[in-house]
Structures are given as structure tokens and as C-alpha cells.
C-alpha atoms as a PDB file:
ATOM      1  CA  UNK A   1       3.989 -25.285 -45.076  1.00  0.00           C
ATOM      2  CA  UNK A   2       5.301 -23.894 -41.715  1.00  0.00           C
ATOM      3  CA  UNK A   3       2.775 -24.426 -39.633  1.00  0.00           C
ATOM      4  CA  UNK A   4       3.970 -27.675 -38.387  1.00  0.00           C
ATOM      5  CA  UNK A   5       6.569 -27.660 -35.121  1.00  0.00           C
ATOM      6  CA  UNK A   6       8.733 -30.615 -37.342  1.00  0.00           C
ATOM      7  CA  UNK A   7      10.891 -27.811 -39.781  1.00  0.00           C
ATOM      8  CA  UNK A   8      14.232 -26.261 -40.155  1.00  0.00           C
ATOM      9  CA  UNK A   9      14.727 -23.315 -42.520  1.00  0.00           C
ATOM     10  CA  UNK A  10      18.258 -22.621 -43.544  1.00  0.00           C
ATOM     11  CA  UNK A  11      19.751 -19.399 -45.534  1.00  0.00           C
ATOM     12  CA  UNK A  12      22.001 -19.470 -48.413  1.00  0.00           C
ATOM     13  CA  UNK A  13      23.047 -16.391 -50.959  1.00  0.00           C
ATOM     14  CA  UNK A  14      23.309 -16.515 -54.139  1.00  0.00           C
ATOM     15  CA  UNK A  15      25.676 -13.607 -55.427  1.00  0.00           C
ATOM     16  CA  UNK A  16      26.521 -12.570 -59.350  1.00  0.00           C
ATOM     17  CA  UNK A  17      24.730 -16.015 -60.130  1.00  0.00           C
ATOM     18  CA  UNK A  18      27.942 -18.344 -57.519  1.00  0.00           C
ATOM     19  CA  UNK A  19      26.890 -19.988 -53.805  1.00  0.00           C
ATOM     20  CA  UNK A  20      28.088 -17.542 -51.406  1.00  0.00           C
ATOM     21  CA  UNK A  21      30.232 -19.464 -48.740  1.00  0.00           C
ATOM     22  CA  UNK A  22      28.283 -22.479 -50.065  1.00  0.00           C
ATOM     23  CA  UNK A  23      30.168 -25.009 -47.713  1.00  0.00           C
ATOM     24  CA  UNK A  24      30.022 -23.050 -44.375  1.00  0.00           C
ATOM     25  CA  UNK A  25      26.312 -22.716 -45.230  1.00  0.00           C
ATOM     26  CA  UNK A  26      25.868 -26.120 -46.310  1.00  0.00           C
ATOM     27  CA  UNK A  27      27.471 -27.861 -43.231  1.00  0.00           C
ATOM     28  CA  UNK A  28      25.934 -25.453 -40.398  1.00  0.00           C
ATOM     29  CA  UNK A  29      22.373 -26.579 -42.258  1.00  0.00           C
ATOM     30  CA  UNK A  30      24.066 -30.292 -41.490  1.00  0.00           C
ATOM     31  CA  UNK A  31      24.716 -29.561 -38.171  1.00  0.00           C
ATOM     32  CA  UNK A  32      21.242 -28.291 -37.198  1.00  0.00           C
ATOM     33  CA  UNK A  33      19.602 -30.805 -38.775  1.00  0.00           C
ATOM     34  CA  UNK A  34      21.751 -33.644 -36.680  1.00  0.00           C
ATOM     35  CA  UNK A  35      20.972 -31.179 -33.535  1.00  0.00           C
ATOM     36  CA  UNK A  36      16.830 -31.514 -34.314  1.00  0.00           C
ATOM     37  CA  UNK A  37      17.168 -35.704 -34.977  1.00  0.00           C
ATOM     38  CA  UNK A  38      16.275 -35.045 -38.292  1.00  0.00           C
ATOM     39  CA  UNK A  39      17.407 -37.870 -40.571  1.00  0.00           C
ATOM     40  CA  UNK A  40      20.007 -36.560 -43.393  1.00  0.00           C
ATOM     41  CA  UNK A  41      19.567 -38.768 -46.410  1.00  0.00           C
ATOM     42  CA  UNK A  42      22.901 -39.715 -48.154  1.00  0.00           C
ATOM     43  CA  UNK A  43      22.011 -38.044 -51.046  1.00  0.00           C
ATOM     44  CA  UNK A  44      22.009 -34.232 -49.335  1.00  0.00           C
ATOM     45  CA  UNK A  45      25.177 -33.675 -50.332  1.00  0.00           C
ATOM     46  CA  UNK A  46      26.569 -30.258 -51.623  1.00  0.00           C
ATOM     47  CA  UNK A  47      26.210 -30.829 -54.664  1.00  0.00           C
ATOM     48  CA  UNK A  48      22.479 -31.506 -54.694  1.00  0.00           C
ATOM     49  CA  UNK A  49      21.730 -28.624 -52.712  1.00  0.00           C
ATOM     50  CA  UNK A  50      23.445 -26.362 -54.782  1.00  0.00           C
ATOM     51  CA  UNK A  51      21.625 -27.755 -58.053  1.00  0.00           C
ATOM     52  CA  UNK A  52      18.496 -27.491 -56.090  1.00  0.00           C
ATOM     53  CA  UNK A  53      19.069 -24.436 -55.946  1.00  0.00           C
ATOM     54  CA  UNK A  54      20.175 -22.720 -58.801  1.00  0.00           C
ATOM     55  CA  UNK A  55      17.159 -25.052 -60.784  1.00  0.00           C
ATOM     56  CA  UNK A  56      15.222 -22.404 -58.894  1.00  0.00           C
ATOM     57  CA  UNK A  57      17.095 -19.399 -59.074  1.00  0.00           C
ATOM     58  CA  UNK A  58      17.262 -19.721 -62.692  1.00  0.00           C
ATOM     59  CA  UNK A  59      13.292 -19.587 -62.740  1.00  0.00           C
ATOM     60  CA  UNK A  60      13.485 -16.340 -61.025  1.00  0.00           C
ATOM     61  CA  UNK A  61      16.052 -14.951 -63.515  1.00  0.00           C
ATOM     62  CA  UNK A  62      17.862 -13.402 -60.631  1.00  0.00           C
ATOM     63  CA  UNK A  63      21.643 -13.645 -60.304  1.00  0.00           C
ATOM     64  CA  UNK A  64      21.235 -12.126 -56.579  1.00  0.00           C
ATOM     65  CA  UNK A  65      19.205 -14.137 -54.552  1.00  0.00           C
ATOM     66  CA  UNK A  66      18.533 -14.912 -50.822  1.00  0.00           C
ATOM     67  CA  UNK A  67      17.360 -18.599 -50.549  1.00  0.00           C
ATOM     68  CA  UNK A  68      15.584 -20.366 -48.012  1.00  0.00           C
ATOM     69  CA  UNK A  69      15.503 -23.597 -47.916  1.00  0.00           C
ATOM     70  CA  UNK A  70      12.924 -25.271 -45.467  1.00  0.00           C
ATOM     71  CA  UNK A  71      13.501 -28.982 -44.428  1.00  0.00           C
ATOM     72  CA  UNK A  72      10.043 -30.717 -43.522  1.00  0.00           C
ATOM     73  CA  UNK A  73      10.126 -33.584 -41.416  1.00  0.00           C
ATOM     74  CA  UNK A  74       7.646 -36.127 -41.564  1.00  0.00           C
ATOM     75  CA  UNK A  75       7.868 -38.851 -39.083  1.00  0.00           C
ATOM     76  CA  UNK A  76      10.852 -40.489 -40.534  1.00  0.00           C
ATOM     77  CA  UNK A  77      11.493 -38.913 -43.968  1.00  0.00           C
ATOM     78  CA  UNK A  78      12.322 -35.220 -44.475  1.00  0.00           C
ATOM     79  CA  UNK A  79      11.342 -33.418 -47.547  1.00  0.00           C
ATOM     80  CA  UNK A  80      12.629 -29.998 -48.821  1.00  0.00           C
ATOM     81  CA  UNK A  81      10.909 -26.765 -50.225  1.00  0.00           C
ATOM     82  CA  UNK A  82      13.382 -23.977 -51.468  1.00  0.00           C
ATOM     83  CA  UNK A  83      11.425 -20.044 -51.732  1.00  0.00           C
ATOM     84  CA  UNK A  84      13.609 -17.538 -53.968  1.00  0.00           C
ATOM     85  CA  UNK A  85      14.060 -13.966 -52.674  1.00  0.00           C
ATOM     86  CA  UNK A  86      15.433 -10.928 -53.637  1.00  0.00           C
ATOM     87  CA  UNK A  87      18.484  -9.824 -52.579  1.00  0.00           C
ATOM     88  CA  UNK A  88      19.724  -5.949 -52.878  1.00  0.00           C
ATOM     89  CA  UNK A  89      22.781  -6.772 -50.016  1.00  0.00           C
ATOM     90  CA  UNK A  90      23.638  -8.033 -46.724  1.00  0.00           C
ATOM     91  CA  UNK A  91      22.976  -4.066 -45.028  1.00  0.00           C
ATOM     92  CA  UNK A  92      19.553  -3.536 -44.286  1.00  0.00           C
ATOM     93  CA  UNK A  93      18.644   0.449 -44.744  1.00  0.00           C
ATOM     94  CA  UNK A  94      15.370   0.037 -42.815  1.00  0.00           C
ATOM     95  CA  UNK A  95      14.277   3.084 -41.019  1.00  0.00           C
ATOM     96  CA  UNK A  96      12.452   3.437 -37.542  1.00  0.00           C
ATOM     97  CA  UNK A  97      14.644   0.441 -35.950  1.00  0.00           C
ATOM     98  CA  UNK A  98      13.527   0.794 -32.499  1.00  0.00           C
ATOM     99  CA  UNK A  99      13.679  -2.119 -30.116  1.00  0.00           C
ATOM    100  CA  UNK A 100      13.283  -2.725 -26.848  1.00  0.00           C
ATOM    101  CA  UNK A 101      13.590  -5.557 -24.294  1.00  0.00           C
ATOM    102  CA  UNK A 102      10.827  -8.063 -24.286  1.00  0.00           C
ATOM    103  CA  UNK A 103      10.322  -9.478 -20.508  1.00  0.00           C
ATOM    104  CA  UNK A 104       7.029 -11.907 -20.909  1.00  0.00           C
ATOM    105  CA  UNK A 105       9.132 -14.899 -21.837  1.00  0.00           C
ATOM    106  CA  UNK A 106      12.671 -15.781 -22.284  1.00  0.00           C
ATOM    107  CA  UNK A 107      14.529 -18.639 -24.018  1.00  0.00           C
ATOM    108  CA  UNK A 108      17.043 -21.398 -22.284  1.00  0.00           C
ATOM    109  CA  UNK A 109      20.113 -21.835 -23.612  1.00  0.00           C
ATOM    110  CA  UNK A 110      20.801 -24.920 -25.186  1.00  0.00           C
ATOM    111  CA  UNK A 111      20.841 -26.826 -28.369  1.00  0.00           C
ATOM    112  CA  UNK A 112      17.420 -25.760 -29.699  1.00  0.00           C
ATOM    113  CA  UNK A 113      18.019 -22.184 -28.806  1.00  0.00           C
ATOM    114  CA  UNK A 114      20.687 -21.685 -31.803  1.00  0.00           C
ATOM    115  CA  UNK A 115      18.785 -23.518 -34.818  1.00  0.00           C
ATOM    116  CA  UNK A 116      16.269 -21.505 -36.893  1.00  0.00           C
ATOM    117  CA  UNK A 117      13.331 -24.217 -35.984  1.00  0.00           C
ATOM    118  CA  UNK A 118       9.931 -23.463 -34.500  1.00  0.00           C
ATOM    119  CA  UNK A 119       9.959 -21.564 -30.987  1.00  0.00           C
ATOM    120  CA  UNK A 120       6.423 -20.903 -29.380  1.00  0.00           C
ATOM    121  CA  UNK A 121       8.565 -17.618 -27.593  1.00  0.00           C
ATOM    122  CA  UNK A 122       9.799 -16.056 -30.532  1.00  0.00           C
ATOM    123  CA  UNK A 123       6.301 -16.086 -31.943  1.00  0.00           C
ATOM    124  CA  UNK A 124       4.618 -14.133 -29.283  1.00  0.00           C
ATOM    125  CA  UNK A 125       7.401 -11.604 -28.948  1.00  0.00           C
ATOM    126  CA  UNK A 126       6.714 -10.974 -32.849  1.00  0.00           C
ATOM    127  CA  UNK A 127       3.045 -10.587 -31.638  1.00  0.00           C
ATOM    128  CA  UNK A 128       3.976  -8.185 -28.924  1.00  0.00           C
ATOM    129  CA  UNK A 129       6.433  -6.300 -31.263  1.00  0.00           C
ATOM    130  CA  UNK A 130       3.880  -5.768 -33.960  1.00  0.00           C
ATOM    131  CA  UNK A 131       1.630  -4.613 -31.091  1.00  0.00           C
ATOM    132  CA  UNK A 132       3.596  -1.995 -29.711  1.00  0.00           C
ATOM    133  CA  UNK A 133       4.655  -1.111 -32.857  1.00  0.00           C
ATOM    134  CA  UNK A 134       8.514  -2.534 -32.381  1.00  0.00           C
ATOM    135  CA  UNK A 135      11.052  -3.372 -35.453  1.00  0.00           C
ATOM    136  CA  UNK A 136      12.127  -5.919 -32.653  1.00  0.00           C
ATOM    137  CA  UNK A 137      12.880  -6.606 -29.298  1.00  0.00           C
ATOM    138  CA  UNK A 138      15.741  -8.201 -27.124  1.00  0.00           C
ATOM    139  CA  UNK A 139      14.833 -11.686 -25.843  1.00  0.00           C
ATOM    140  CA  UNK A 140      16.424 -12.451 -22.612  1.00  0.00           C
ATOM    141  CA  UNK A 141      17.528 -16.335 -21.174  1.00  0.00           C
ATOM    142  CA  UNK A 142      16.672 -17.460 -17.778  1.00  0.00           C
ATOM    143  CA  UNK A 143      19.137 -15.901 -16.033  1.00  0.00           C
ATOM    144  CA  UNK A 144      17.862 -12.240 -17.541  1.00  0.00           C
ATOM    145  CA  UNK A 145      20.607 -11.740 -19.574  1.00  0.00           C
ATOM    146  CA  UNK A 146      20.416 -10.974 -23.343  1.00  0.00           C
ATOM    147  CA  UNK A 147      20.286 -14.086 -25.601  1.00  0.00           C
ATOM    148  CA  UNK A 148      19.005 -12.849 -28.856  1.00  0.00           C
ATOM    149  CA  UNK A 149      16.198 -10.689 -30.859  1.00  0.00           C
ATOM    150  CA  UNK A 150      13.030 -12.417 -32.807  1.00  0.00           C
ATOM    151  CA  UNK A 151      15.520 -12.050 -35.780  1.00  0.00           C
ATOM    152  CA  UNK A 152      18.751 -13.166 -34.755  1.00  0.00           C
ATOM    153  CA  UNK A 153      21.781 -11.662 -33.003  1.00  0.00           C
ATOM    154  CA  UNK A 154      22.294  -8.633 -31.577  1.00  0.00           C
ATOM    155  CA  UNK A 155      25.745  -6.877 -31.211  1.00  0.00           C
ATOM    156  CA  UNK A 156      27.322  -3.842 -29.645  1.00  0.00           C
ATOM    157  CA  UNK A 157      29.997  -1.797 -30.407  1.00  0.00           C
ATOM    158  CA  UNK A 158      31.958   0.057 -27.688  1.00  0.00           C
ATOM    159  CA  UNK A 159      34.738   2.229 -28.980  1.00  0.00           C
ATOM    160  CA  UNK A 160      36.806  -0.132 -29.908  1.00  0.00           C
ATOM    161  CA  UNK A 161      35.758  -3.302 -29.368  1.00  0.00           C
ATOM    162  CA  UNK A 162      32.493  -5.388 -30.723  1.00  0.00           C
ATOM    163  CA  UNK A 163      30.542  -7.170 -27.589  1.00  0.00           C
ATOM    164  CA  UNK A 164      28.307 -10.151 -28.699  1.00  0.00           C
ATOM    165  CA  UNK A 165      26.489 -12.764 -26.764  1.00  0.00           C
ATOM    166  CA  UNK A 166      27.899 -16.245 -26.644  1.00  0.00           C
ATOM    167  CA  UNK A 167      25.900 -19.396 -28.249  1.00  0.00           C
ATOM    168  CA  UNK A 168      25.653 -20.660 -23.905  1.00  0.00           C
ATOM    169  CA  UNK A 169      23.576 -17.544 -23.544  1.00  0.00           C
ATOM    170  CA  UNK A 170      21.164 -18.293 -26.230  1.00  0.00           C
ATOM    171  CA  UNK A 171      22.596 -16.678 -29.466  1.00  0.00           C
ATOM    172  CA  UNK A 172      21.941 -18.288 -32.968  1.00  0.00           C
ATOM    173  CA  UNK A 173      24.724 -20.157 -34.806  1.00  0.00           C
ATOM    174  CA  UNK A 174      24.215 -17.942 -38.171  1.00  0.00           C
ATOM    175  CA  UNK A 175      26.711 -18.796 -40.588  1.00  0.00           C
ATOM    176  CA  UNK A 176      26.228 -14.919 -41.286  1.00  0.00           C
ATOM    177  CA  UNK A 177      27.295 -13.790 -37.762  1.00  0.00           C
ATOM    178  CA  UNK A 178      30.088 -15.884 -38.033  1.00  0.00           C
ATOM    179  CA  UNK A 179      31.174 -14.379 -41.017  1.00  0.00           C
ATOM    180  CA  UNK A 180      30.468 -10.582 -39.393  1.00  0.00           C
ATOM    181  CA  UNK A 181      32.805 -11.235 -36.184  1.00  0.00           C
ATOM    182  CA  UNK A 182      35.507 -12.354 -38.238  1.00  0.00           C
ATOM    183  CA  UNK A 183      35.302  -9.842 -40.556  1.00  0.00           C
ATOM    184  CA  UNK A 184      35.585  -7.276 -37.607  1.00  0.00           C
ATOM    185  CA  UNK A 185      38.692  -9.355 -36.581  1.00  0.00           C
ATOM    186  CA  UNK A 186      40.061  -8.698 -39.418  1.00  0.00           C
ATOM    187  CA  UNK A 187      39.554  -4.851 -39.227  1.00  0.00           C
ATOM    188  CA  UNK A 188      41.431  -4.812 -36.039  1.00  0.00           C
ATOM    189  CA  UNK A 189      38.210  -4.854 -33.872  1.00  0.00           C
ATOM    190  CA  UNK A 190      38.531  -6.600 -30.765  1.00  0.00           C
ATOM    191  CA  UNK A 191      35.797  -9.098 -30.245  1.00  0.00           C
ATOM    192  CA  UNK A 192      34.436 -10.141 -26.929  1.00  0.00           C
ATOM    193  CA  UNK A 193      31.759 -12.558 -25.977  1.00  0.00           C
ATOM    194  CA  UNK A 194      30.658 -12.282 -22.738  1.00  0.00           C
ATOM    195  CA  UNK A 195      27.056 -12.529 -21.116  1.00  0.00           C
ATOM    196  CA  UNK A 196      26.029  -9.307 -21.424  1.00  0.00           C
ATOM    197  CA  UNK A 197      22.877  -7.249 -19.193  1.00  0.00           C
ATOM    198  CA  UNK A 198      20.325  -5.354 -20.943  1.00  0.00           C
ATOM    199  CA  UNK A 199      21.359  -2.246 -19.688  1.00  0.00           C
ATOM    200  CA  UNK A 200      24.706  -2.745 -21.984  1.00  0.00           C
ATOM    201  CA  UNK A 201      22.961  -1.740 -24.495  1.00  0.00           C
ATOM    202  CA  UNK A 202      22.959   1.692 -22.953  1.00  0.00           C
ATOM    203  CA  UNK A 203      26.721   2.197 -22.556  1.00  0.00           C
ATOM    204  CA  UNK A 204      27.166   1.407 -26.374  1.00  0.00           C
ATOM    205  CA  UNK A 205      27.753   3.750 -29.288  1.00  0.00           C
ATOM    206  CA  UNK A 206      26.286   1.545 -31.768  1.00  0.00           C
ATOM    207  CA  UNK A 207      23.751  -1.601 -31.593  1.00  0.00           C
ATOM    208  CA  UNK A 208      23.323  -3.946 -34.790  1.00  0.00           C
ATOM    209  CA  UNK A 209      21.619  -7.353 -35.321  1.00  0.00           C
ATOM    210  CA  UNK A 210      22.863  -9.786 -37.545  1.00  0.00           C
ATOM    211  CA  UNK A 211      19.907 -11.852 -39.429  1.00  0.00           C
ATOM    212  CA  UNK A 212      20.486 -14.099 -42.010  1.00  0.00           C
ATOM    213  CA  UNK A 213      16.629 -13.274 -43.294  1.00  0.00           C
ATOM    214  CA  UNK A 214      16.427  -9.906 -42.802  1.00  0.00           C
ATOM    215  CA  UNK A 215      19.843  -8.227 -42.852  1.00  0.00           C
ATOM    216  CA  UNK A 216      22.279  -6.312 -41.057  1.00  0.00           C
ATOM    217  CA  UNK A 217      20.192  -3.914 -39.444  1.00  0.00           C
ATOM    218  CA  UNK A 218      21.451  -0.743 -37.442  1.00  0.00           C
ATOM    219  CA  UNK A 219      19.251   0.351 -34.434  1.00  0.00           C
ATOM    220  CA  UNK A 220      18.167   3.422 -34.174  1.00  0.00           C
ATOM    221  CA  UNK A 221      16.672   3.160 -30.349  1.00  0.00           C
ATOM    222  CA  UNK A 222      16.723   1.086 -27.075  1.00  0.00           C
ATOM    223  CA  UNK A 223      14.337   2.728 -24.593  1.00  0.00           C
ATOM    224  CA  UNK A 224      15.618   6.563 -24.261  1.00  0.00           C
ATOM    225  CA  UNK A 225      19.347   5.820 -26.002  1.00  0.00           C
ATOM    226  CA  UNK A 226      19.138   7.144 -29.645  1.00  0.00           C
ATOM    227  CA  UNK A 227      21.977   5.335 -31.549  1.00  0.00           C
ATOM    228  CA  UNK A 228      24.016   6.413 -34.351  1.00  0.00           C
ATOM    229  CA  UNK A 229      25.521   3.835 -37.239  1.00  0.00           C
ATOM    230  CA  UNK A 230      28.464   5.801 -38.663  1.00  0.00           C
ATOM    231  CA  UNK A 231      30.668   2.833 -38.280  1.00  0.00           C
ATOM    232  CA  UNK A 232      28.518  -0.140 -38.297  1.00  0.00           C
ATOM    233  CA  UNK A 233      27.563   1.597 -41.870  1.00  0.00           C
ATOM    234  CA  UNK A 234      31.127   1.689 -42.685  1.00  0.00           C
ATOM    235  CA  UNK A 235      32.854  -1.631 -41.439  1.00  0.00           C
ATOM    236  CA  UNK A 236      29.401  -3.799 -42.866  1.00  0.00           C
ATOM    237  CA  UNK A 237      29.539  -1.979 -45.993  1.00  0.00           C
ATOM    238  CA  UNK A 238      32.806  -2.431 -46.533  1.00  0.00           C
ATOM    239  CA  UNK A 239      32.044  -6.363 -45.640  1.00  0.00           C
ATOM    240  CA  UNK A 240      29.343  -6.264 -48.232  1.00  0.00           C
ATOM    241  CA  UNK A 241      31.659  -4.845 -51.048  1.00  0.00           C
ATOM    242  CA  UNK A 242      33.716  -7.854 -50.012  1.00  0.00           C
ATOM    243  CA  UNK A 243      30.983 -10.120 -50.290  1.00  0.00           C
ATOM    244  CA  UNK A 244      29.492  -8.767 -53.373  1.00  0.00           C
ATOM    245  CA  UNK A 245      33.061  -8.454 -55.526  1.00  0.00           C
ATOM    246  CA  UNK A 246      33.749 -12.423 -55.032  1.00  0.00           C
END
């Protein structure tokens, strides 16, 4: 299915059996799609994705869901596959999160760097990762400055105030991290995007990634730091109660 260069794969949630921020979902999945020169046929609307769907969810019998839904393109025609997964919350409890930064290749900035398409880089920093026995690691842009990790984006908290790398630097354009910083905006967290050196992740308290497969995820270890997630745990939980009650 995936083996082909020519997809997109987009997230959605399904929570107590509604579309989770269907639209902002929806149009960033728009938006990518325009950014790869895929052709959007008229009939993508909304409404047809969210009946695509929920025709699978209800197969599954699951009212909480994670949804992918993959967008083959095929010379001048696009087709669409949809794969139904299980979905406990956005906080990912994983243990041994240990990362580090991942030097053999880098990403450059630009358009293609913030869509969820097929990267040759990504996949042999997975292969590397699995090697040395990683959860992930840090990918870094041209200029040796953090862009993102194999999974998504990666953010650091500093007292008071939440550091994250801006979309020029090579971060993702998740729906879900956009969701995240404002949600720490709205707890009085100061955000700041900035370019940020790897050896920030060394002055922070706390170091999360944002993934729209995988999670929230708190890090546990960067090279000799050893972080703690008191309130990452705390400010994403109570995002997720947020989440989950609507």
C-alpha cells in the first residue's frame, strides 16, 4: 500500500463515537494535499470524509478510534484507504523514551518537510533508532539545528515557558501540535518558537513530542540528561480530559 513515494497519510480522532476537530483536520489534510500537487476531487468534501469514516469505524465497533486515512496517488487520480485504530488517549504512557540526536542525515526546510508523505531520511533514522535501540531520535535541518523527530515534533519546557521549533526549521504542521500550543496558551504558558540547538534540550526540565500517530510522549533521556514529566503529565492530561469530555 505504502510502498510507493506518491501517498499522504492524514490523522483524524474519533472520540465517544463524534469527529474530533473534524474541520481543522479536514482542511490541514486539504492543504497538504494542494502542497504535494495532488489533485482534490470535488467530491472530498467534509462530509464524505467523515461518512468514510464512520462506515469504517462502525465495523470496528469502537466509539474511540484513531484513523488514518492514506491518499494514493496514481498518475492523475488519487484513491483513498482508511485503517481503524485503537485509541486509549492522546498521552502516550510508553516507558524507556530515550532519544538522542541523529547526525547521518538531516531534512531542509520547506514545503515537503511539514506533510506526513514519504521521506527517504526519516526512514533510515527509524533504521538507526531500532538499531541502537532508540524510542526516537532528533532530526536536525541543514543548518544543524533541530527540525523534528521520526515521529513528529518535539517540544521543551523551561520553567515557564514551552520552546518549539518553527515550521521554517523543519517542524510538521500537525493539526495535533497546533492544538497542544494553544492549549498551553491557554494555561498561561508562554510559547516561543525559535530555532533552537540540540544542546537546548539539555537546559530543559521537560522534553515531549507531539505525534499525531503515536501520542504525546514524555522523554525520559537525551544523552546523559534524565528528564522528569510532572507537568507535561499534568497540563496534557488535563488537555486530554478536555478532549475526551467534548
Amino acid at each position: 500500500m505504502t510502498t510507493s513515494e506518491n501517498y499522504l497519510i492524514s490523522y483524524f480522532f474519533v472520540i465517544n463515537n463524534q469527529l474530533f476537530q473534524g474541520e481543522l483536520f479536514y482542511f490541514n489534510m486539504i492543504a497538504s494535499m494542494r502542497k504535494y500537487r495532488m489533485p482534490i476531487p470535488v467530491d472530498l468534501s467534509l462530509e464524505y470524509v467523515e461518512k468514510r469514516i464512520f462506515d469504517e469505524v462502525k465495523k470496528t465497533n469502537q466509539n474511540n478510534s484513531q484513523v488514518e486515512f492514506i491518499i494514493l496517488r496514481s498518475k492523475d487520480k488519487v484513491s483513498y484507504e482508511i485503517k481503524i485504530n485503537s485509541f486509549v488517549g492522546f498521552y502516550n504512557t510508553v516507558q524507556g523514551t530515550e532519544i538522542e540526536v541523529y547526525k547521518d542525515e538531516v531534512i531542509t526546510p520547506g514545503i515537503l518537510s511539514t506533510i506526513n508523505c514519504f521521506k527517504p531520511e526519516l526512514v533510515i533514522a527509524k533504521c538507526y533508532a531500532e538499531e541502537n535501540d532508540l524510542y526516537d531520535v532528533i532530526i536536525l535541518n541543514n543548518n544543524k539545528r533541530i527540525a523534528r523527530t521520526i515521529l513528529g515534533d518535539l517540544f521543551l519546557l523551561q520553567k515557564d515557558k514551552l520552546l518549539c521549533v518553527p515550521k521554517e526549521e523543519g517542524a510538521t504542521n500537525q493539526t495535533l501540535s497546533l492544538l497542544v500550543k494553544q492549549h498551553f496558551i491557554n494555561q498561561n504558558i508562554k510559547i516561543e518558537e525559535k530555532p533552537l540547538s540540540p544542546f537546548e534540550t539539555q537546559k530543559a526540565d521537560e522534553v515531549f513530542i507531539v505525534s499525531e500517530k503515536e501520542g504525546i510522549i514524555s522523554i525520559g533521556k537525551i544523552r546523559n540528561k534524565v528528564f522528569s514529566n510532572t507537568k507535561t503529565q499534568q497540563f496534557i492530561q488535563f488537555f486530554e480530559n478536555l478532549s475526551l469530555s467534548k
